[in-house]
N, C-alpha and C. Protein backbone atom coordinates (compact mmCIF):
# COMPACT_ATOMS: atom_id res chain seq x y z
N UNK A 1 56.17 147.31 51.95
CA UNK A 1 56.82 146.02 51.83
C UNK A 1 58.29 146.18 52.21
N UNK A 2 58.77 145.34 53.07
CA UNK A 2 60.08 145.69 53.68
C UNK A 2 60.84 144.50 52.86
N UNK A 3 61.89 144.70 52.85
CA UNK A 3 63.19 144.17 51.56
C UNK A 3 64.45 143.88 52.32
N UNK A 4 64.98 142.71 52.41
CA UNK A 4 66.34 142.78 53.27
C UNK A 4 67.56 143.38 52.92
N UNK A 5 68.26 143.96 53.07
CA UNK A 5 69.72 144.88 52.52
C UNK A 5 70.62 144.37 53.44
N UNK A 6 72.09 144.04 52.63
CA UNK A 6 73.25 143.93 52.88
C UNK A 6 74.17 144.97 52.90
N UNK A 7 74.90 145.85 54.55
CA UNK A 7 75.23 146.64 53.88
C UNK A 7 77.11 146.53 54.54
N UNK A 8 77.74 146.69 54.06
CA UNK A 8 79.35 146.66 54.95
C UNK A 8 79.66 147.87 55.48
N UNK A 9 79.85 147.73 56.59
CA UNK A 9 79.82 149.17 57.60
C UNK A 9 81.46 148.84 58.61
N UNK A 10 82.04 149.85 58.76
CA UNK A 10 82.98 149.89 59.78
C UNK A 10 82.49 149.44 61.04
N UNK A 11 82.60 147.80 62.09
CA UNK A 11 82.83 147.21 62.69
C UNK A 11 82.13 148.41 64.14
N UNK A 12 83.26 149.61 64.70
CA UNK A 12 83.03 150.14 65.38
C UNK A 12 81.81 151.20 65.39
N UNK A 13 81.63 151.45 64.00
CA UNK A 13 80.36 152.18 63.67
C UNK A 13 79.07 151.24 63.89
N UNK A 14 79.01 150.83 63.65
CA UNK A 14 78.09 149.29 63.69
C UNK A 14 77.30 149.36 65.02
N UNK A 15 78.67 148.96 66.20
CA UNK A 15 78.39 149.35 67.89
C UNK A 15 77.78 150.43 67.94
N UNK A 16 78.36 151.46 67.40
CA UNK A 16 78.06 153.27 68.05
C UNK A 16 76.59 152.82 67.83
N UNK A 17 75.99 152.87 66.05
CA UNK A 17 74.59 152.71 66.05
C UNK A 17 73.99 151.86 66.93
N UNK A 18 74.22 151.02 66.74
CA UNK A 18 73.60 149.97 67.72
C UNK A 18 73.48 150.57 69.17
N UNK A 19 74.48 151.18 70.29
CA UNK A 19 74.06 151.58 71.38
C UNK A 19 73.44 152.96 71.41
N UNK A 20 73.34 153.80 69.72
CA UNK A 20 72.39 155.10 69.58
C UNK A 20 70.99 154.42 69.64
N UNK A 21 70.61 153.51 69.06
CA UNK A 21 69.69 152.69 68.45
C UNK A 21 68.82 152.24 69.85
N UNK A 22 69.56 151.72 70.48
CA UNK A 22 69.10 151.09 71.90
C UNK A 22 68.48 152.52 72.94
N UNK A 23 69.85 153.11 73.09
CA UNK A 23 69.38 154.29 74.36
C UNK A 23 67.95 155.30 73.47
N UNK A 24 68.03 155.36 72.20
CA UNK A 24 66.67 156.01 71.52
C UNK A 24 65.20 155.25 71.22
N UNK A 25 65.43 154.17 71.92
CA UNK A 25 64.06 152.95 71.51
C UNK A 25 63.83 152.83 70.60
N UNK A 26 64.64 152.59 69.22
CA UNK A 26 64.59 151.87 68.37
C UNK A 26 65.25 150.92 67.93
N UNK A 27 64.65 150.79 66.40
CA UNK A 27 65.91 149.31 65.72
C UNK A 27 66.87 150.03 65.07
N UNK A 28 67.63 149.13 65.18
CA UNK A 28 68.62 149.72 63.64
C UNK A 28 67.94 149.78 62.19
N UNK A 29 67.48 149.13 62.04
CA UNK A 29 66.26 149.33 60.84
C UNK A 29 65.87 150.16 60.52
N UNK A 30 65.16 150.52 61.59
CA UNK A 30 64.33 151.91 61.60
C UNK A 30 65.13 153.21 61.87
N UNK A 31 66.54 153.11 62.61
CA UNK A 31 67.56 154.58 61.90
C UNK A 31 67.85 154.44 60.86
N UNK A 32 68.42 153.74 59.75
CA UNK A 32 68.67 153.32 58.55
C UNK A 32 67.64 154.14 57.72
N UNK A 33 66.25 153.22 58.22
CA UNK A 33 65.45 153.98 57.01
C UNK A 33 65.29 154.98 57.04
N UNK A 34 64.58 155.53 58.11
CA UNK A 34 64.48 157.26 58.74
C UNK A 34 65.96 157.89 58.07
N UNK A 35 66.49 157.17 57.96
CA UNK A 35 68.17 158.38 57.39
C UNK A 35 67.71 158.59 55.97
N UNK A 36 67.48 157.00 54.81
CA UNK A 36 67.14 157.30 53.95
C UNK A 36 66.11 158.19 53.72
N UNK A 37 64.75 157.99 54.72
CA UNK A 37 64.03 158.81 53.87
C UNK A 37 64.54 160.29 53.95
N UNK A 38 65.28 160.53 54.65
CA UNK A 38 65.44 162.37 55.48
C UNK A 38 66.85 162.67 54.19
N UNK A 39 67.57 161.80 53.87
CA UNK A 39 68.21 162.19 52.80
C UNK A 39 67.57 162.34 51.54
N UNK A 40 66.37 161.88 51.30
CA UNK A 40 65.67 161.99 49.84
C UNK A 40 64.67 162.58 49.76
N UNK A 41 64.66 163.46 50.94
CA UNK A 41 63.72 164.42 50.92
C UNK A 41 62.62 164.39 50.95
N UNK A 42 62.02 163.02 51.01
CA UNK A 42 60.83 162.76 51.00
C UNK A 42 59.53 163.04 52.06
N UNK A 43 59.31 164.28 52.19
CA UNK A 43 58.60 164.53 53.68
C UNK A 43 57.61 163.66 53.67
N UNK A 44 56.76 163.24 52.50
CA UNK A 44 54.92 162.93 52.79
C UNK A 44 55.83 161.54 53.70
N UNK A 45 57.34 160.91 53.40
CA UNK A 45 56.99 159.44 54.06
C UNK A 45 57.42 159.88 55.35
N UNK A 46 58.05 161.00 55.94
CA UNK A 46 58.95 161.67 57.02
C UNK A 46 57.16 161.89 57.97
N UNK A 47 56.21 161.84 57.22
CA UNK A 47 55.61 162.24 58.11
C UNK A 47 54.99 161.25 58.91
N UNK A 48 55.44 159.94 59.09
CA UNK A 48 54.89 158.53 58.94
C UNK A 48 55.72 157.83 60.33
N UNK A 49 56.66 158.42 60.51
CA UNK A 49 58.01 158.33 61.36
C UNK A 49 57.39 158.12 62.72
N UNK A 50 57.73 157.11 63.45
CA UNK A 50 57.43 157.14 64.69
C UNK A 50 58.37 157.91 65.73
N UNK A 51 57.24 158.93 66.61
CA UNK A 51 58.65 159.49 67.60
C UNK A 51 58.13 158.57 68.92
N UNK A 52 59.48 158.48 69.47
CA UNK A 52 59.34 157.97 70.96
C UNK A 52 58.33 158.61 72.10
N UNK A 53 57.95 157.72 72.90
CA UNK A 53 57.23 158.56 73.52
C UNK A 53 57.58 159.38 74.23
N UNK A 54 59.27 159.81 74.47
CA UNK A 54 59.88 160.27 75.88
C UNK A 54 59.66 161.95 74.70
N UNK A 55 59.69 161.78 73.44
CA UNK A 55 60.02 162.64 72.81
C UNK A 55 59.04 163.35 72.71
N UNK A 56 57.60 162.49 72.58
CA UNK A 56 56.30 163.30 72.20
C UNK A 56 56.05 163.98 73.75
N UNK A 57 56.36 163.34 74.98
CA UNK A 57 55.80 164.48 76.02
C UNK A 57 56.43 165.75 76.03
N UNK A 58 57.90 166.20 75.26
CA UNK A 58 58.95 167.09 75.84
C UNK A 58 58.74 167.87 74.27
N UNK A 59 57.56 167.33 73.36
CA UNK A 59 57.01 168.43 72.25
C UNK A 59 56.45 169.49 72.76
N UNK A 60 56.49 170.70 72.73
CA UNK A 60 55.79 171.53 72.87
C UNK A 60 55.57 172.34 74.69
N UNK A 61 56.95 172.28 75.52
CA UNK A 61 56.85 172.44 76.70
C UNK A 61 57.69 173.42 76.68
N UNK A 62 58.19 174.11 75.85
CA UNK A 62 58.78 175.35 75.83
C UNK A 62 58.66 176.03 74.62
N UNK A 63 58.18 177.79 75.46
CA UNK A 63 57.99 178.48 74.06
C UNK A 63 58.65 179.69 74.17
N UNK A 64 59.12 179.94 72.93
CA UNK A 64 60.35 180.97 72.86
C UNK A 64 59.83 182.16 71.93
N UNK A 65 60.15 183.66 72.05
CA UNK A 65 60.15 184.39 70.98
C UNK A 65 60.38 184.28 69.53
N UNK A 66 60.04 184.57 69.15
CA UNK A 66 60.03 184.08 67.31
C UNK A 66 61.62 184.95 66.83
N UNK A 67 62.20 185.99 67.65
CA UNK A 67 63.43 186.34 67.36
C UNK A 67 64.21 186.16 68.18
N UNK A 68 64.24 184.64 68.97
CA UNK A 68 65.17 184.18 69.99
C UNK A 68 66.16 183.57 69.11
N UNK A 69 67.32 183.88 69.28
CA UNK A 69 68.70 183.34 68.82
C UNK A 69 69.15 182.46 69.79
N UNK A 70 69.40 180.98 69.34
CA UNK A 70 69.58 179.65 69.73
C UNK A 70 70.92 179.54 69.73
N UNK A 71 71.51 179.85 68.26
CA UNK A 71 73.55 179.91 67.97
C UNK A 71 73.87 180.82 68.92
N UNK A 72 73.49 182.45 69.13
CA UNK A 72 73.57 183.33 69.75
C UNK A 72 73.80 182.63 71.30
N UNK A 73 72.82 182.14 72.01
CA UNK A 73 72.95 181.62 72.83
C UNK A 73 74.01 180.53 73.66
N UNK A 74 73.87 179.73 72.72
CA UNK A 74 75.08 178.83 72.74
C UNK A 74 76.35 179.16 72.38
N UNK A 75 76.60 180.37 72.33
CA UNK A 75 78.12 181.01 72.24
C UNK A 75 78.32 181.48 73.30
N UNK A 76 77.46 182.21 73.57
CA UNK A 76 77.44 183.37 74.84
C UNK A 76 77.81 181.85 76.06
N UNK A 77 77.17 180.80 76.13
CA UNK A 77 77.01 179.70 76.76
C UNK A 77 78.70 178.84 77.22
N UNK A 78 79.08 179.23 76.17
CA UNK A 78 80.68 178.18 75.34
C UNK A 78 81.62 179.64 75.82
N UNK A 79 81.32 180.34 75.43
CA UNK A 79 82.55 181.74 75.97
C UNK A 79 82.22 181.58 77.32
N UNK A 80 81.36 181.59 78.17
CA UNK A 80 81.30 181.50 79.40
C UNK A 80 81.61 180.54 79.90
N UNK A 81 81.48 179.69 79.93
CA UNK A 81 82.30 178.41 80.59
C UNK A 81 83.35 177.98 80.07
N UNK A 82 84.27 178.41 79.17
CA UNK A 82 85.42 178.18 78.77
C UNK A 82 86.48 179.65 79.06
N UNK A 83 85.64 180.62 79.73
CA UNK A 83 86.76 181.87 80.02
C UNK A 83 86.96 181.90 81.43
């Protein structure tokens, strides 16, 4: 059962969501709630979550060693193009 909420938000924050909201194919609604539920920890409703479809083809198209370092990477990545 969905419930209407009033909430006062900084003006320019408002936009940002709104054009995150748009370029990710959703509502604002639906980042809102997805935030709540992911802050309350609630996985059984996290598991309920719709992903986009651009998201579900680009699941599972790369597979990495189980002791691949990601931070590691992205340093080595950031020192190199910044030296």
């Amino acid at each position: 059962m969905n419930t209407k909420l009033t909430l006062n938000i900084e003006k320019d924050l408002i936009e940002i969501a709104k054009k995150y909201a748009q370029e990710s194919r959703q509502s604002l609604s639906s980042l809102v709630q997805n935030y709540f539920k992911y802050l309350t920890g609630d996985n059984k409703i996290l598991d309920n979550i719709d992903i986009s479809p651009t998201v579900k083809t680009l699941s599972g198209i790369i597979s990495l060693n189980n002791d691949y370092d990601y931070k590691k990477e992205y340093q080595k990545h950031i020192i190199d193009k910044y030296s």
